[in-house]
Protein backbone atom coordinates (compact mmCIF):
# COMPACT_ATOMS: atom_id res chain seq x y z
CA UNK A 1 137.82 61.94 -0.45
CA UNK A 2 139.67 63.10 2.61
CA UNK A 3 138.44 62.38 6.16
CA UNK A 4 136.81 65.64 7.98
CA UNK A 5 139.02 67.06 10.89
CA UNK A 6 137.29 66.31 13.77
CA UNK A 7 139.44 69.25 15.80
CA UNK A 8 136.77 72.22 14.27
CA UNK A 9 133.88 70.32 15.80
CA UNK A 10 132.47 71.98 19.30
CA UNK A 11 133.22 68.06 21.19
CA UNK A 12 135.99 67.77 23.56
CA UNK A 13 135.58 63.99 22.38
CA UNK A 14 136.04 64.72 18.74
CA UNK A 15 139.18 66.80 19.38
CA UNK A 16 141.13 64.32 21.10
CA UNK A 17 140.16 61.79 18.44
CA UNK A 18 141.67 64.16 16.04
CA UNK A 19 144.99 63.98 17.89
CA UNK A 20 144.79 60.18 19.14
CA UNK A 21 141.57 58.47 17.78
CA UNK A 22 144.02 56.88 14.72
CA UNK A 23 144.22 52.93 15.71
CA UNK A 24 147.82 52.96 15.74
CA UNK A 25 148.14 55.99 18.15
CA UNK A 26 147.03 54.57 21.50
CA UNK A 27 149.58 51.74 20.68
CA UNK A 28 152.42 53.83 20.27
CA UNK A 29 151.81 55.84 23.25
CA UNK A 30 151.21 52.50 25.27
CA UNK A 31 154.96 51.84 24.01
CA UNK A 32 156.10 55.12 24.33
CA UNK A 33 154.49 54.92 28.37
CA UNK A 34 156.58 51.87 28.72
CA UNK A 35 160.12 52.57 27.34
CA UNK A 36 159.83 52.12 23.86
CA UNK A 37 161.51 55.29 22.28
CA UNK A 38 163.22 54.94 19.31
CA UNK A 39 161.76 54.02 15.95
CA UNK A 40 162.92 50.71 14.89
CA UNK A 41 161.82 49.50 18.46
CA UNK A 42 158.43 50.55 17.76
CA UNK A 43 158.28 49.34 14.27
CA UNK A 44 158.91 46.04 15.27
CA UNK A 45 157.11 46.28 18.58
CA UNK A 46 154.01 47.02 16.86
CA UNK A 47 154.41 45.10 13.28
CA UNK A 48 153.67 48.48 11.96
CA UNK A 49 154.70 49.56 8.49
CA UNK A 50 157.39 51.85 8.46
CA UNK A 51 155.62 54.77 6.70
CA UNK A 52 152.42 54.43 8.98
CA UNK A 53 154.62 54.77 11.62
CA UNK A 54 156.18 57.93 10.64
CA UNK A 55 153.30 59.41 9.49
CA UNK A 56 151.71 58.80 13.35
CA UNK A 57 154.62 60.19 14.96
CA UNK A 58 154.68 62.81 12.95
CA UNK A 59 151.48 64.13 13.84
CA UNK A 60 151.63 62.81 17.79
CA UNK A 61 154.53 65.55 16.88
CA UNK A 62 152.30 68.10 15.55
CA UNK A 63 149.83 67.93 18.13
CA UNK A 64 151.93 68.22 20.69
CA UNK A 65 151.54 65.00 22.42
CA UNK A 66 155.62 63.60 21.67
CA UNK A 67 158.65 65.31 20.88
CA UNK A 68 161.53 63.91 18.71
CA UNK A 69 165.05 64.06 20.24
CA UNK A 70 168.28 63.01 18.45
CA UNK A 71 170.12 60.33 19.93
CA UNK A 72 172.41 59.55 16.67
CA UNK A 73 173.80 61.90 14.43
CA UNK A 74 175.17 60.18 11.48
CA UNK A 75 172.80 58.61 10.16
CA UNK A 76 170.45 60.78 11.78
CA UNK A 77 168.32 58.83 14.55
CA UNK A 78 165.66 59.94 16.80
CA UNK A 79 163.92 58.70 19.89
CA UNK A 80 160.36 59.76 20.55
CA UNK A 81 159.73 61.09 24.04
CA UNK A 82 156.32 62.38 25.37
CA UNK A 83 156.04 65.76 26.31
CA UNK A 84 153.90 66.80 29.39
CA UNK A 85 150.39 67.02 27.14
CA UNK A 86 151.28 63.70 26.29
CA UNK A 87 151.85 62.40 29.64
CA UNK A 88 148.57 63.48 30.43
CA UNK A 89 147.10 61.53 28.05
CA UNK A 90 147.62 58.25 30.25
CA UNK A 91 144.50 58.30 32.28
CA UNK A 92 142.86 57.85 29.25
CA UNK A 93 145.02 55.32 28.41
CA UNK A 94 144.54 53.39 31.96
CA UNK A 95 140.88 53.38 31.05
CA UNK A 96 141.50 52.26 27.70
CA UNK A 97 143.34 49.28 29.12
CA UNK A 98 140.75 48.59 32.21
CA UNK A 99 137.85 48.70 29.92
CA UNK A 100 139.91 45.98 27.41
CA UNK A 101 140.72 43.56 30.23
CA UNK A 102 137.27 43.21 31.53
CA UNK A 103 135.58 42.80 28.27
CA UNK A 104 138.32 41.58 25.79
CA UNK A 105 140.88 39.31 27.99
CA UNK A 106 139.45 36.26 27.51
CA UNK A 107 140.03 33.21 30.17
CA UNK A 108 143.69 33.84 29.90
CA UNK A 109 143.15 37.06 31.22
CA UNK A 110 145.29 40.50 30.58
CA UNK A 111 148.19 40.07 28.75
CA UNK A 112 149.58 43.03 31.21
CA UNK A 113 149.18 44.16 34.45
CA UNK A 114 149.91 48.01 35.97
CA UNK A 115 151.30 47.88 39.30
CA UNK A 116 151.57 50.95 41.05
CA UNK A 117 155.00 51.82 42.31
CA UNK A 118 154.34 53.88 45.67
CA UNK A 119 152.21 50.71 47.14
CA UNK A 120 153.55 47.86 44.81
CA UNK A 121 149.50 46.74 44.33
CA UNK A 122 148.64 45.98 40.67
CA UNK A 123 145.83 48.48 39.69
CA UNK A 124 143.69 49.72 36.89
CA UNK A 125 142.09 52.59 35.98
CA UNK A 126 138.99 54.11 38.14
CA UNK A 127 137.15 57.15 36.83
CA UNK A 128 136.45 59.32 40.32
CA UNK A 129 135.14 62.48 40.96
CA UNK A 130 137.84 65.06 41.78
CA UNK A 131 136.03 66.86 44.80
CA UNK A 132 134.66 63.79 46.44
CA UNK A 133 136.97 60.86 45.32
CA UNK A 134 133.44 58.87 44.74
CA UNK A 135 133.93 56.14 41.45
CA UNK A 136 131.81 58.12 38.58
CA UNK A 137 129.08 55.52 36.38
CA UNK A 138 126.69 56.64 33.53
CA UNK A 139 124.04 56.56 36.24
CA UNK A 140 125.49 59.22 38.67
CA UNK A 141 126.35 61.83 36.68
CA UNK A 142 124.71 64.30 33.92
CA UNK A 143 126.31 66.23 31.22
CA UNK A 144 125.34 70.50 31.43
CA UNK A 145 126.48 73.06 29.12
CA UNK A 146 130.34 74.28 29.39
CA UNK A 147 132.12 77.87 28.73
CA UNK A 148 132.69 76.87 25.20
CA UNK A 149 128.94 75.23 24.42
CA UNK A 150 127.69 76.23 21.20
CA UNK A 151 125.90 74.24 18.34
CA UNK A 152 127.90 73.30 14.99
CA UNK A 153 128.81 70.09 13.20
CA UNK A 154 128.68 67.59 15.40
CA UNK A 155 126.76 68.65 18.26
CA UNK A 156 123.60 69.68 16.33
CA UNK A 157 121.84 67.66 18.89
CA UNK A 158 123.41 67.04 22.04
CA UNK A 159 122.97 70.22 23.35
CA UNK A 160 119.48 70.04 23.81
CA UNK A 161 120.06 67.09 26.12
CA UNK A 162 121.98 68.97 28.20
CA UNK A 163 121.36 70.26 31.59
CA UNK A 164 121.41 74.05 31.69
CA UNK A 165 123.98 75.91 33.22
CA UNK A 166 122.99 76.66 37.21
């Protein structure tokens, strides 16, 4: 039986695991974010099968997130490039990574650091918010209604736990 799209559901969560949620997909755009373009690279980067593989870039394609530009035309050969939606997918990525190295790293600690180029310090990922700049925790925030609120699959629920619009 085929999976549900999450995209129809009224969650800007659910929507973005549509396009990225796959467990291959935030791998590939780590590689992608770091260089690795073209196919075979991220085949054998990853240990990925070749048809999963296609199949993800395909839709990373599809949704927008990576384009596919020819680097070799006979045989035909692509590398995968991120567009600017996908670009703007690394913050979530950063978090992705911050979140793994404090509760997956183990005593050896993160198998990769980020370093930030401007300032050369190695950094991770901090969720702020963007009128104050003050670091954002489950505790100091609340969720309200948005523009596009409205009950339906998947949020049969949550909106009654939401603040009301002000």
């Amino acid at each position: 039986m085929p999976k549900a799209a999450l995209s129809e559901m009224v969650c800007s969560i659910a929507r973005t695991l549509d396009a990225v949620g796959e467990r291959w997909t935030p791998l590939i755009l780590r590689d992608l974010f770091v260089g690795i373009a073209r196919f075979e690279d991220l085949r054998r980067d990853l240990g990925i099968a070749s048809n999963v593989l296609a199949a993800r870039l395909e839709a990373l394609q599809e949704y927008g997130i990576v384009e596919a530009r020819e680097y070799q035309s006979n045989p035909v050969r692509h590398e995968y490039v991120l567009t600017e939606q996908g670009r703007d997918f690394y913050p979530a990525l950063t978090m992705l990574i911050a979140w793994g190295d404090k509760w997956f790293a183990g005593e050896a600690g993160p198998p990769a650091l980020v370093v930030h180029r401007e300032c050369g310090h190695e950094t991770s990922g901090v969720v702020v918010c963007r009128e104050c700049g003050e670091p954002l925790t489950a505790d100091n925030v609340y969720w309200r209604h948005g523009p596009g609120a409205r009950r339906g699959p998947g949020t049969m629920l949550i909106g009654d736990r939401l603040e009301p619009p002000s």
